[in-house]
C-alpha atoms as a PDB file:
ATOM      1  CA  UNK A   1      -6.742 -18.549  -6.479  1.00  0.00           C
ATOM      2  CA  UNK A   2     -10.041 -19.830  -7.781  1.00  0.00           C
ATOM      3  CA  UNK A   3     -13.379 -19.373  -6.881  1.00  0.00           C
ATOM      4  CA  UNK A   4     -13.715 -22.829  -5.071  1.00  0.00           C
ATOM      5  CA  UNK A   5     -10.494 -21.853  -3.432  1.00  0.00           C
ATOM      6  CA  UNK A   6     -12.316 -17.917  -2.195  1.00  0.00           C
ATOM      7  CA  UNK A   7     -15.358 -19.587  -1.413  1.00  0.00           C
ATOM      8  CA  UNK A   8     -13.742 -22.069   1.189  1.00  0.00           C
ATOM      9  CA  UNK A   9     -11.272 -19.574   2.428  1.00  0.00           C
ATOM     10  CA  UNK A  10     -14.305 -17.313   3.099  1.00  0.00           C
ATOM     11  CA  UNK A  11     -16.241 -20.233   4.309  1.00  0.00           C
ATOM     12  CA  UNK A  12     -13.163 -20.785   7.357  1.00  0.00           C
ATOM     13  CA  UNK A  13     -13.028 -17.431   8.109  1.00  0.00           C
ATOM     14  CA  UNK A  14     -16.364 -17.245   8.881  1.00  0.00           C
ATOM     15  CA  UNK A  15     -16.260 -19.752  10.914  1.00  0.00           C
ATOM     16  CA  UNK A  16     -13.684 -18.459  13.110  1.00  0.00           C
ATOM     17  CA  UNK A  17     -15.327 -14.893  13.640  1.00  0.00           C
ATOM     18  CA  UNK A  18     -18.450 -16.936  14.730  1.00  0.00           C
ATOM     19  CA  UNK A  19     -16.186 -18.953  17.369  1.00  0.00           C
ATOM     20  CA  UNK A  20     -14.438 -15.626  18.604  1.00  0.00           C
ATOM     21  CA  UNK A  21     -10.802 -16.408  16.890  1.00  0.00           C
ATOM     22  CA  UNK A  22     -10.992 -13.410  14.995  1.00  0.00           C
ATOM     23  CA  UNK A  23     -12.372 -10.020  15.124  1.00  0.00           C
ATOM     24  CA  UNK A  24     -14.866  -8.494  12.927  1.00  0.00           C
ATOM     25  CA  UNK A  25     -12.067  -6.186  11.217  1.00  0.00           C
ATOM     26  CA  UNK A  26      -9.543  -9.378  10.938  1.00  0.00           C
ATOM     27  CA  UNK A  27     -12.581 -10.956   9.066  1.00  0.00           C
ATOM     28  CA  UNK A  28     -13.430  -7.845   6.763  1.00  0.00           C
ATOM     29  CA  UNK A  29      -9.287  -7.661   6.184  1.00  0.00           C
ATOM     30  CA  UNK A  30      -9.077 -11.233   5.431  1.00  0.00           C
ATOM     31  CA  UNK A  31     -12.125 -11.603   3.197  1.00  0.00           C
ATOM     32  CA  UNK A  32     -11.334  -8.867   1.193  1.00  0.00           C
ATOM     33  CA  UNK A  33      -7.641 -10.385  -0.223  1.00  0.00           C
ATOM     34  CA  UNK A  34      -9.773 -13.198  -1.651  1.00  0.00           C
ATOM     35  CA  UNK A  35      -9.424 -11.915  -5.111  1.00  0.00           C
ATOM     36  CA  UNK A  36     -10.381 -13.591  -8.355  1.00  0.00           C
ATOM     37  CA  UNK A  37      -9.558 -12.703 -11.826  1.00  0.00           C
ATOM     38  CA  UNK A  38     -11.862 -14.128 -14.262  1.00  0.00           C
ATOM     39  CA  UNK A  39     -10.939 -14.885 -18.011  1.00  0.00           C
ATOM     40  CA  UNK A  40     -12.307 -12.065 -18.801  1.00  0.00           C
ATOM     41  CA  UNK A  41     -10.263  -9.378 -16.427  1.00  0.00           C
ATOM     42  CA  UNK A  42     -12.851  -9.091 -14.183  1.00  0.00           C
ATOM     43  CA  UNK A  43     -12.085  -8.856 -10.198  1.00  0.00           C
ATOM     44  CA  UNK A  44     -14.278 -10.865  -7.842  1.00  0.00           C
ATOM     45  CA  UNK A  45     -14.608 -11.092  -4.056  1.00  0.00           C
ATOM     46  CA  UNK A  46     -16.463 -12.564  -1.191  1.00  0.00           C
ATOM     47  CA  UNK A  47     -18.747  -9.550   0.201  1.00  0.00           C
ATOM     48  CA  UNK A  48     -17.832  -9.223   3.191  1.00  0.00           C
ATOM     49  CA  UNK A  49     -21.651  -8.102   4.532  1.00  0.00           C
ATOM     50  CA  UNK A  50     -23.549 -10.758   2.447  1.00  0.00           C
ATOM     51  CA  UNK A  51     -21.448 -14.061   1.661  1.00  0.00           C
ATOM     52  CA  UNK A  52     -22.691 -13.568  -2.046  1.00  0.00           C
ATOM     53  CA  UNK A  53     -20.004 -12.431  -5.189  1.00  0.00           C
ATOM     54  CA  UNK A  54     -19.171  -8.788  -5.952  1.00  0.00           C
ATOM     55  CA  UNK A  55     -17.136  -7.964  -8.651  1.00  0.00           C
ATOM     56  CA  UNK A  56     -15.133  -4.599  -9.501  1.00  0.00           C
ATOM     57  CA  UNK A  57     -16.820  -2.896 -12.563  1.00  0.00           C
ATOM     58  CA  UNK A  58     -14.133  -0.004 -12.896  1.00  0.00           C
ATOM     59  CA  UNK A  59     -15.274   2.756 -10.498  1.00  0.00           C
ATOM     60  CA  UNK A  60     -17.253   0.278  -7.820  1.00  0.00           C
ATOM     61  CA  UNK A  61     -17.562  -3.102  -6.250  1.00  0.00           C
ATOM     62  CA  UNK A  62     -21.211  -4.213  -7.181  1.00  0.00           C
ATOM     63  CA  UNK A  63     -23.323  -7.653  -6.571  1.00  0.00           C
ATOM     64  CA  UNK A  64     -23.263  -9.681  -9.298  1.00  0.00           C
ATOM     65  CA  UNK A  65     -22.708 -13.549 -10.460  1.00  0.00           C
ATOM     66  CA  UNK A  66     -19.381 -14.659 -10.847  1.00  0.00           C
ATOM     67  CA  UNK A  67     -18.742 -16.797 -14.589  1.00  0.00           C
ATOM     68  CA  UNK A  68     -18.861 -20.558 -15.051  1.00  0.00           C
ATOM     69  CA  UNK A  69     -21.633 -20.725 -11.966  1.00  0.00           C
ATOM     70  CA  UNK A  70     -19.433 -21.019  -9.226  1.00  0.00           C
ATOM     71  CA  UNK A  71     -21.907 -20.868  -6.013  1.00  0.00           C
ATOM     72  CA  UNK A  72     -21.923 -18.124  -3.528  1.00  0.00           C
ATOM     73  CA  UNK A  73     -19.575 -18.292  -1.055  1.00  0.00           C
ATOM     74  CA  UNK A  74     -22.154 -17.997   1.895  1.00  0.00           C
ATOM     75  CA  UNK A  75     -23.375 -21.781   0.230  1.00  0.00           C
ATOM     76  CA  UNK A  76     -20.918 -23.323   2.196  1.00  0.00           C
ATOM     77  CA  UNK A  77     -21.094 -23.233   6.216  1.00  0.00           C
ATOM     78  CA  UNK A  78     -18.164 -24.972   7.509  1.00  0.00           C
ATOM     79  CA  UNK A  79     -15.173 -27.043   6.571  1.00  0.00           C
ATOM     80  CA  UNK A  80     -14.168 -30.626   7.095  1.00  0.00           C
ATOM     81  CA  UNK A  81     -13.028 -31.795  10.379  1.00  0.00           C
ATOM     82  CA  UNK A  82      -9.349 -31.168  11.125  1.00  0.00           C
ATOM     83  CA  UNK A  83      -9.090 -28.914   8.172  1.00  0.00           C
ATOM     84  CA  UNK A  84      -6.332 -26.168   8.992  1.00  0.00           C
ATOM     85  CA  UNK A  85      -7.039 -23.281   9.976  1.00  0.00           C
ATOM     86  CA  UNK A  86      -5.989 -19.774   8.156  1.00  0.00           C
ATOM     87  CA  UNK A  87      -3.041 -17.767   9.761  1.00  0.00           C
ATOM     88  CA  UNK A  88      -4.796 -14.032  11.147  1.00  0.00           C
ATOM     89  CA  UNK A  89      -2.216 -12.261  11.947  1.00  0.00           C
ATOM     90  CA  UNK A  90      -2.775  -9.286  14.829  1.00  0.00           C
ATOM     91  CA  UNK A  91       0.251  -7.300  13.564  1.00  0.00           C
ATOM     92  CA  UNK A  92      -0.444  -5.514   9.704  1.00  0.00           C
ATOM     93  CA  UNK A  93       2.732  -6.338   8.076  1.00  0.00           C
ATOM     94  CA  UNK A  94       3.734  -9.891   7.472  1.00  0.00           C
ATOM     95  CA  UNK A  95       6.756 -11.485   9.415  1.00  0.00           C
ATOM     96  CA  UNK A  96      10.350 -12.185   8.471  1.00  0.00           C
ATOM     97  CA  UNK A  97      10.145 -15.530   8.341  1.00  0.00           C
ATOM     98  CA  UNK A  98       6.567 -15.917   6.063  1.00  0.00           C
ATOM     99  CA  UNK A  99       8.249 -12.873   4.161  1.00  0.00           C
ATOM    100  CA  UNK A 100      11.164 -15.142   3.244  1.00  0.00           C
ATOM    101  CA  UNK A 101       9.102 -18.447   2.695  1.00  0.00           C
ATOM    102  CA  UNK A 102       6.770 -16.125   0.036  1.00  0.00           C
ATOM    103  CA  UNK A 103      10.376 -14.796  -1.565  1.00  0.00           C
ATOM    104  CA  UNK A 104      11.601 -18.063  -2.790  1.00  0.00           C
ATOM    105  CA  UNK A 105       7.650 -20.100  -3.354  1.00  0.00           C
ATOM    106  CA  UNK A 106       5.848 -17.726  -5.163  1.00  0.00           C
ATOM    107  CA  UNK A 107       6.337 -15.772  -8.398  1.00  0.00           C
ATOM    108  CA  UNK A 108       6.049 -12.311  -7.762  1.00  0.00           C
ATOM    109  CA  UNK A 109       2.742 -12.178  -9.489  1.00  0.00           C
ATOM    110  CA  UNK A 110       1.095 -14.247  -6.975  1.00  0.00           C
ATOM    111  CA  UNK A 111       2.624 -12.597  -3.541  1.00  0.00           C
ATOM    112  CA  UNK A 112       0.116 -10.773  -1.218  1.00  0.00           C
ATOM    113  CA  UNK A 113      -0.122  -7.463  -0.732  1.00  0.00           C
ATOM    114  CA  UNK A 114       1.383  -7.169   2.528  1.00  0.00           C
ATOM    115  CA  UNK A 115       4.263  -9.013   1.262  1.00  0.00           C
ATOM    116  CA  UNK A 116       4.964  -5.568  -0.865  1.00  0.00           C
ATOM    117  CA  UNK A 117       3.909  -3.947   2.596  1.00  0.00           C
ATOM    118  CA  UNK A 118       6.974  -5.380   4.193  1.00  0.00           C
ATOM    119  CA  UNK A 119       9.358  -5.022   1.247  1.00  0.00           C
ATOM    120  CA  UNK A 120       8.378  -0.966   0.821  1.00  0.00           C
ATOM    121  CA  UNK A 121       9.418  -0.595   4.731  1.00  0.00           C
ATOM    122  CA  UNK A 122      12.671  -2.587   4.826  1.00  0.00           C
ATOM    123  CA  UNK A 123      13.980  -0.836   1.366  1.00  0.00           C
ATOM    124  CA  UNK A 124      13.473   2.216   3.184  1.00  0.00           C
ATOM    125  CA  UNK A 125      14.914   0.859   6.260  1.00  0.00           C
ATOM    126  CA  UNK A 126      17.985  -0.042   3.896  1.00  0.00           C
ATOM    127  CA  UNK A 127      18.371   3.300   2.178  1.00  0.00           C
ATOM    128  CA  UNK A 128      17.862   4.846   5.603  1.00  0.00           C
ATOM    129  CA  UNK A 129      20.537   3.377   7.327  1.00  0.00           C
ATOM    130  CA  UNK A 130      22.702   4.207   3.784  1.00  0.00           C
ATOM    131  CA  UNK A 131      21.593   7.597   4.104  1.00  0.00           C
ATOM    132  CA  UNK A 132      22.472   7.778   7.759  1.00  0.00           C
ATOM    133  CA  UNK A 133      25.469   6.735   6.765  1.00  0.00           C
ATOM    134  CA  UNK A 134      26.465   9.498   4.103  1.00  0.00           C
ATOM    135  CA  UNK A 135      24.950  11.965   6.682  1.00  0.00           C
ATOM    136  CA  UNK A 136      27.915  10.838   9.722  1.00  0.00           C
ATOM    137  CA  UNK A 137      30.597  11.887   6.734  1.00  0.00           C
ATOM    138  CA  UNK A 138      28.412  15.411   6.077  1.00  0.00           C
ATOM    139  CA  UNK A 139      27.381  15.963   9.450  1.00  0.00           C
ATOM    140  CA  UNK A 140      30.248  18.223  10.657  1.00  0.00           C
ATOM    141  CA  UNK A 141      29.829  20.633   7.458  1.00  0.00           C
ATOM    142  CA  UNK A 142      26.400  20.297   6.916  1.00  0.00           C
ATOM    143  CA  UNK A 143      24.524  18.958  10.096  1.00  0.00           C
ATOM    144  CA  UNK A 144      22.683  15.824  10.907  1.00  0.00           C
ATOM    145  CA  UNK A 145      19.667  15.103   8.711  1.00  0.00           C
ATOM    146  CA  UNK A 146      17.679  12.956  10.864  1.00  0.00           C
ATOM    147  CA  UNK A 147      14.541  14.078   9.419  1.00  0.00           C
ATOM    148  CA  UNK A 148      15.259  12.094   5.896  1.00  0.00           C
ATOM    149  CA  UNK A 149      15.304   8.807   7.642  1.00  0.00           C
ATOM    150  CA  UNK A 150      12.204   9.308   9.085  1.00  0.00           C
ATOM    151  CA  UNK A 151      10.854  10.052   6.157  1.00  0.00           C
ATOM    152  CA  UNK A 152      11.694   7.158   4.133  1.00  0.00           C
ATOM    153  CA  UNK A 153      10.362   4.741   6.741  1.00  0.00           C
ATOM    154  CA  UNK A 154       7.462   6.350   7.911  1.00  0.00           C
ATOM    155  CA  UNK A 155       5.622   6.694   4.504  1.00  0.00           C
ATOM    156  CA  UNK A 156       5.570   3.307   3.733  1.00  0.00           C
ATOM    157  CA  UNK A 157       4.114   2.224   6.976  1.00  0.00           C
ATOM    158  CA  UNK A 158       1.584   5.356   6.560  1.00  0.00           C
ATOM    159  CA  UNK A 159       0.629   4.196   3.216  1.00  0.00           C
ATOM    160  CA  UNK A 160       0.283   0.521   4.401  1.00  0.00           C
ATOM    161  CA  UNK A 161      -1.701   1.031   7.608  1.00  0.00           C
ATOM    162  CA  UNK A 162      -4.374   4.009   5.950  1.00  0.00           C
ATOM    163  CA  UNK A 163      -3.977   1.855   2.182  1.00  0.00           C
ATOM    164  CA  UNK A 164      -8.245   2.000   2.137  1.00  0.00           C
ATOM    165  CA  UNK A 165      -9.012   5.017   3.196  1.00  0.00           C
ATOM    166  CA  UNK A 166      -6.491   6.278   0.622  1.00  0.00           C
ATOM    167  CA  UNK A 167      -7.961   3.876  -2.155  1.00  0.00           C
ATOM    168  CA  UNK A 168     -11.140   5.865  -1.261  1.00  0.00           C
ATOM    169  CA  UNK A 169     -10.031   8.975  -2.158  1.00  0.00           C
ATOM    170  CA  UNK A 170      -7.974   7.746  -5.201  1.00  0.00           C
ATOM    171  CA  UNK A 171     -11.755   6.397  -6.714  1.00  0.00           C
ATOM    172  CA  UNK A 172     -12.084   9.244  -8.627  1.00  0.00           C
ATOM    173  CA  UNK A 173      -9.639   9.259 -10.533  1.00  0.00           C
ATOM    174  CA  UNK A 174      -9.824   5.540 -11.848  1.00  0.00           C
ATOM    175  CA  UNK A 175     -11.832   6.303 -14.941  1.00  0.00           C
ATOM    176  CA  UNK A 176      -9.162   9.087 -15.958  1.00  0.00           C
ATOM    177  CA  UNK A 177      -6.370   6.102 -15.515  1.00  0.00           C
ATOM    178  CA  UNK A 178      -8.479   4.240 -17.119  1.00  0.00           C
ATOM    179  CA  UNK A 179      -7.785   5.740 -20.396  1.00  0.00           C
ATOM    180  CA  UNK A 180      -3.797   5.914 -20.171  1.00  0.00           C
ATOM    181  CA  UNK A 181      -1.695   2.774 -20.743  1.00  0.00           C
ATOM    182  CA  UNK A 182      -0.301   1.003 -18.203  1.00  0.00           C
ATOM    183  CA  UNK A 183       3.165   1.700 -19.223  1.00  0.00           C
ATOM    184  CA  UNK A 184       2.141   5.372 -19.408  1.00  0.00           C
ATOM    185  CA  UNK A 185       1.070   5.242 -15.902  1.00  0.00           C
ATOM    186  CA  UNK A 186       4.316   3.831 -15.342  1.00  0.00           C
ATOM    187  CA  UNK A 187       5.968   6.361 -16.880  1.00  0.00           C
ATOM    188  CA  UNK A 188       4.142   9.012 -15.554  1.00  0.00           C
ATOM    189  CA  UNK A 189       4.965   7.864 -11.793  1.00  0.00           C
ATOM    190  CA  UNK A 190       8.835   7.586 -12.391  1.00  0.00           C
ATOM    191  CA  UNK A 191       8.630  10.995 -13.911  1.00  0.00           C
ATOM    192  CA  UNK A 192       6.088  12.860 -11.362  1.00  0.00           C
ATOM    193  CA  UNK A 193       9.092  13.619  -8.252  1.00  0.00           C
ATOM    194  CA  UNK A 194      11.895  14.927 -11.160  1.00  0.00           C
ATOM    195  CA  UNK A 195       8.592  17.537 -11.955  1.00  0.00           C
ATOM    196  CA  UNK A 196       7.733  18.228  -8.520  1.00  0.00           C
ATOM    197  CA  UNK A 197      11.386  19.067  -7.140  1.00  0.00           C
ATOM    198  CA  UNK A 198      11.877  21.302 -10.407  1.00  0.00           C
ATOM    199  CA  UNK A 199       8.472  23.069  -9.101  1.00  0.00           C
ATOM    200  CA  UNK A 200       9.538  23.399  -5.795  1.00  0.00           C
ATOM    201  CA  UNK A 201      12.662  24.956  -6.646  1.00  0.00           C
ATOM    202  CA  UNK A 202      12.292  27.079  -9.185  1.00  0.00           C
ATOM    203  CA  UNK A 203       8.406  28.105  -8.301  1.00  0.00           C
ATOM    204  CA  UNK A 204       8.467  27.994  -4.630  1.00  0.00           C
ATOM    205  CA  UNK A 205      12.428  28.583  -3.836  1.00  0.00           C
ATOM    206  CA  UNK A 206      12.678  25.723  -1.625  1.00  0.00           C
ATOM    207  CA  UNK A 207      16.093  24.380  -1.896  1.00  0.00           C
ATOM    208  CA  UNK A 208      18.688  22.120   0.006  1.00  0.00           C
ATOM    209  CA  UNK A 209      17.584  19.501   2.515  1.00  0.00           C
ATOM    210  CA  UNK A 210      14.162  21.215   2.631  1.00  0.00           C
ATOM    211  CA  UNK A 211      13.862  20.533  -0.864  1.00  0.00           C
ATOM    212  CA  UNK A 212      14.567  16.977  -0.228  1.00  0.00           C
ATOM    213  CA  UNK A 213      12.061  16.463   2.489  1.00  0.00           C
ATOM    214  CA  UNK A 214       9.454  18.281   1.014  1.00  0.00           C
ATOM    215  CA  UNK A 215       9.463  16.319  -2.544  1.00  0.00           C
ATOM    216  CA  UNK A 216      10.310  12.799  -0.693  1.00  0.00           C
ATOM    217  CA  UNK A 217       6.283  13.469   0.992  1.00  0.00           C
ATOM    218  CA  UNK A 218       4.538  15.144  -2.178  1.00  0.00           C
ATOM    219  CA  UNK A 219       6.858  13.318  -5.088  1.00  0.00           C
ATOM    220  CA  UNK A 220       6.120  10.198  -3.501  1.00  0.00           C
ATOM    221  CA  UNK A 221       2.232  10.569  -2.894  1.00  0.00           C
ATOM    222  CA  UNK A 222       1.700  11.806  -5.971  1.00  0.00           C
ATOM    223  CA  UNK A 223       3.410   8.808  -8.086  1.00  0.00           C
ATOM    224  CA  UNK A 224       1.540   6.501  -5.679  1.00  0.00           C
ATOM    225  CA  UNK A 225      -1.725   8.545  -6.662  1.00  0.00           C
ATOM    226  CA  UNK A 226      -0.485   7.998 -10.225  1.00  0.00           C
ATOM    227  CA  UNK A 227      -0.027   4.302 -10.679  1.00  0.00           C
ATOM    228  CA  UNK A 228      -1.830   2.861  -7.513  1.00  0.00           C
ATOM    229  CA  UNK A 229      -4.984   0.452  -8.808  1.00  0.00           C
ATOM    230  CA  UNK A 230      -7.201   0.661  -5.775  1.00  0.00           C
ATOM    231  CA  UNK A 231      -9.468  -2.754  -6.875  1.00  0.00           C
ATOM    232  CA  UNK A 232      -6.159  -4.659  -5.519  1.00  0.00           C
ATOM    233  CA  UNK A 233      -7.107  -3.002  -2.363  1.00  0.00           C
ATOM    234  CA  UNK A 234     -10.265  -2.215  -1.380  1.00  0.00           C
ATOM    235  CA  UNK A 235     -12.854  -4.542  -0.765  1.00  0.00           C
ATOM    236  CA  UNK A 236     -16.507  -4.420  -0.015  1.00  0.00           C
ATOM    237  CA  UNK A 237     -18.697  -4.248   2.672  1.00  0.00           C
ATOM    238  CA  UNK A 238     -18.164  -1.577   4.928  1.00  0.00           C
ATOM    239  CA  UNK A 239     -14.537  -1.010   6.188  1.00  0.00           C
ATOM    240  CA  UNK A 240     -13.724  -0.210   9.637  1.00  0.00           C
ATOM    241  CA  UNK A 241     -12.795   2.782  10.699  1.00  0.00           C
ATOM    242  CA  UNK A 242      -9.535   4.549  11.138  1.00  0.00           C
ATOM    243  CA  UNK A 243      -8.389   7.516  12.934  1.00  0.00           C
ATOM    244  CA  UNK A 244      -7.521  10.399   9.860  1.00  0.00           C
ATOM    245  CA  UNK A 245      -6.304  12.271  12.439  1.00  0.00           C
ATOM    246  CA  UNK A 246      -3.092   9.908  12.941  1.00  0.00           C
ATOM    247  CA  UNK A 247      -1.396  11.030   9.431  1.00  0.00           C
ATOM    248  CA  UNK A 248      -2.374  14.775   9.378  1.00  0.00           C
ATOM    249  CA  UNK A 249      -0.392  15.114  12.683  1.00  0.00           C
ATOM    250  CA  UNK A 250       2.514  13.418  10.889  1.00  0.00           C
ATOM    251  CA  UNK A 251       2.202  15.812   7.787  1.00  0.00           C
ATOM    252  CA  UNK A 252       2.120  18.816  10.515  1.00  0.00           C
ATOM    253  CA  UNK A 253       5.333  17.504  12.351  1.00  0.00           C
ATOM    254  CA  UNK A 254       7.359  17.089   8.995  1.00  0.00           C
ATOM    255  CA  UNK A 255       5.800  20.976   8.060  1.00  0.00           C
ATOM    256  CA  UNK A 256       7.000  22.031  11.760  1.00  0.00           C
ATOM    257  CA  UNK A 257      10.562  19.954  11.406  1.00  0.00           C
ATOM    258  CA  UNK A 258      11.713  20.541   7.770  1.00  0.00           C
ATOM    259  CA  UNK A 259      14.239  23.564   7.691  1.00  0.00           C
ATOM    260  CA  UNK A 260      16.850  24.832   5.380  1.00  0.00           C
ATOM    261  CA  UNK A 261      20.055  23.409   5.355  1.00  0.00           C
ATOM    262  CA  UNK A 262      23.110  25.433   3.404  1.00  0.00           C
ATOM    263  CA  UNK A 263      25.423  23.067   1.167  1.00  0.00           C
ATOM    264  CA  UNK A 264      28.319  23.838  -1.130  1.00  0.00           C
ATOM    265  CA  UNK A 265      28.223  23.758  -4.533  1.00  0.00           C
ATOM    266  CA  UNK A 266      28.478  20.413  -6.350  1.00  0.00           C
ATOM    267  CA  UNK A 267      31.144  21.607  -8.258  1.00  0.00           C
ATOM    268  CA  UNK A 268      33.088  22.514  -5.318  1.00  0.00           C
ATOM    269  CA  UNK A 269      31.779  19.737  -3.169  1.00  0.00           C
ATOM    270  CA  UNK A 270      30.611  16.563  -5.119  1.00  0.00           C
ATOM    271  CA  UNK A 271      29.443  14.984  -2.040  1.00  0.00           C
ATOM    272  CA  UNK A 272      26.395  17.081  -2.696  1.00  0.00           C
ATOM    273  CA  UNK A 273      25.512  15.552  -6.048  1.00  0.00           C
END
């Protein structure tokens, strides 16, 4: 996307909140995926408030002219007759079929973010149902984990519906990332739930399937603390608001439901490798 392209997305979209098609959180949603990247590496945006250009100066989205004079987007009021229309979706993730269409056009550079949204909720659908799977073999000598499962659905779709409010609290600690490579980052995230389970284990004693539960929520958050870039995320203006109350009730019922489960050694019982 260029910044002709933004500014006449932004200029439909505004449009149809002013005829009532949208609502004023579809609009701020919308807006904010109209992202730029400048020769330079710079990230640009619609603001959402203002029509004018805000760019992403490391820590902040500030006002500010975008390179090679492209106009502010509020410039243009309207689009040509019988122009189409953008897609607003009520749901947050992205259907099957779009999802597949998106899979075989686009390079994986250039897919949305809730393209990702959908893929991070039907790999853990996938290793679920695997999982679900193993447990029907186990469940007679071990008992039923259904509390895995849930798991590895429900924090993708957490992290998808609450991704601002968490890029809000990840802020902070952009100028520390800042200094680290990307491929450290990387590394750093692929290596954070190994450290975590060896913490809670041999610091904390937690062990078995309580083990697992307990690193899948803090292994997981932490990596996505670790190599999450919140510019591809938040946007300006001022972002509506969600109810925090809606995941700390989900981090109390996974405290409340996670118990220990005994297992044989692996030596005796490879299964449990």
């Amino acid at each position: 996307m260029n910044f002709d392209e933004a500014r006449k997305r932004f200029a439909r979209l505004t449009e149809q909140r002013k005829g009532g098609h949208i609502s004023e959180e579809q609009f701020t949603a919308a807006v904010n995926e109209l992202r730029v990247l400048d020769g330079s590496g710079v990230w640009w945006q619609p603001d959402p408030a203002t029509g004018g250009w805000i760019s992403w100066n490391g820590t902040a989205w500030v006002q500010g002219n975008p390179p090679q004079g492209a106009p502010p987007a509020r410039e243009t009021r309207g689009s040509p007759a019988g122009a189409s229309q953008p897609r607003t979706d009520e749901s947050m993730f992205m259907d099957l079929k779009t999802f597949r269409e998106i899979s075989h056009a686009r390079p994986m550079k250039e897919r949305p973010q809730r393209w990702f949204d959908l893929l991070s909720v039907l790999a853990g659908v996938v290793i679920a149902v695997l999982w679900s799977l193993y447990m029907s073999v186990r469940a007679s000598s071990e008992g039923f984990d259904f509390i895995t499962p849930l798991l590895l659905i429900g924090i993708p779709v957490v992290l998808a519906l609450y991704r601002g409010r968490i890029d809000d609290m990840l802020l902070p600690l952009q100028p520390l990332r800042k200094r680290l490579p990307r491929l450290v980052l990387l590394g750093l995230g692929i290596a954070t739930p190994f450290l975590t389970a060896f913490i809670l284990f041999n610091v904390f004693g937690i062990s078995n399937y309580a083990l697992l539960h307990w690193n899948l929520i803090i292994g997981i958050l932490l990596s996505y603390a670790i190599v999450r870039e919140p510019v591809l995320a938040s946007g300006g203006g001022n972002r509506p608001r969600t109810n925090g109350r809606v995941p700390l009730m989900l981090l109390l019922v996974c405290a409340l439901c996670v118990t220990g489960v005994m297992a044989d050694d692996c030596e005796r019982d490879p299964f449990n490798a």
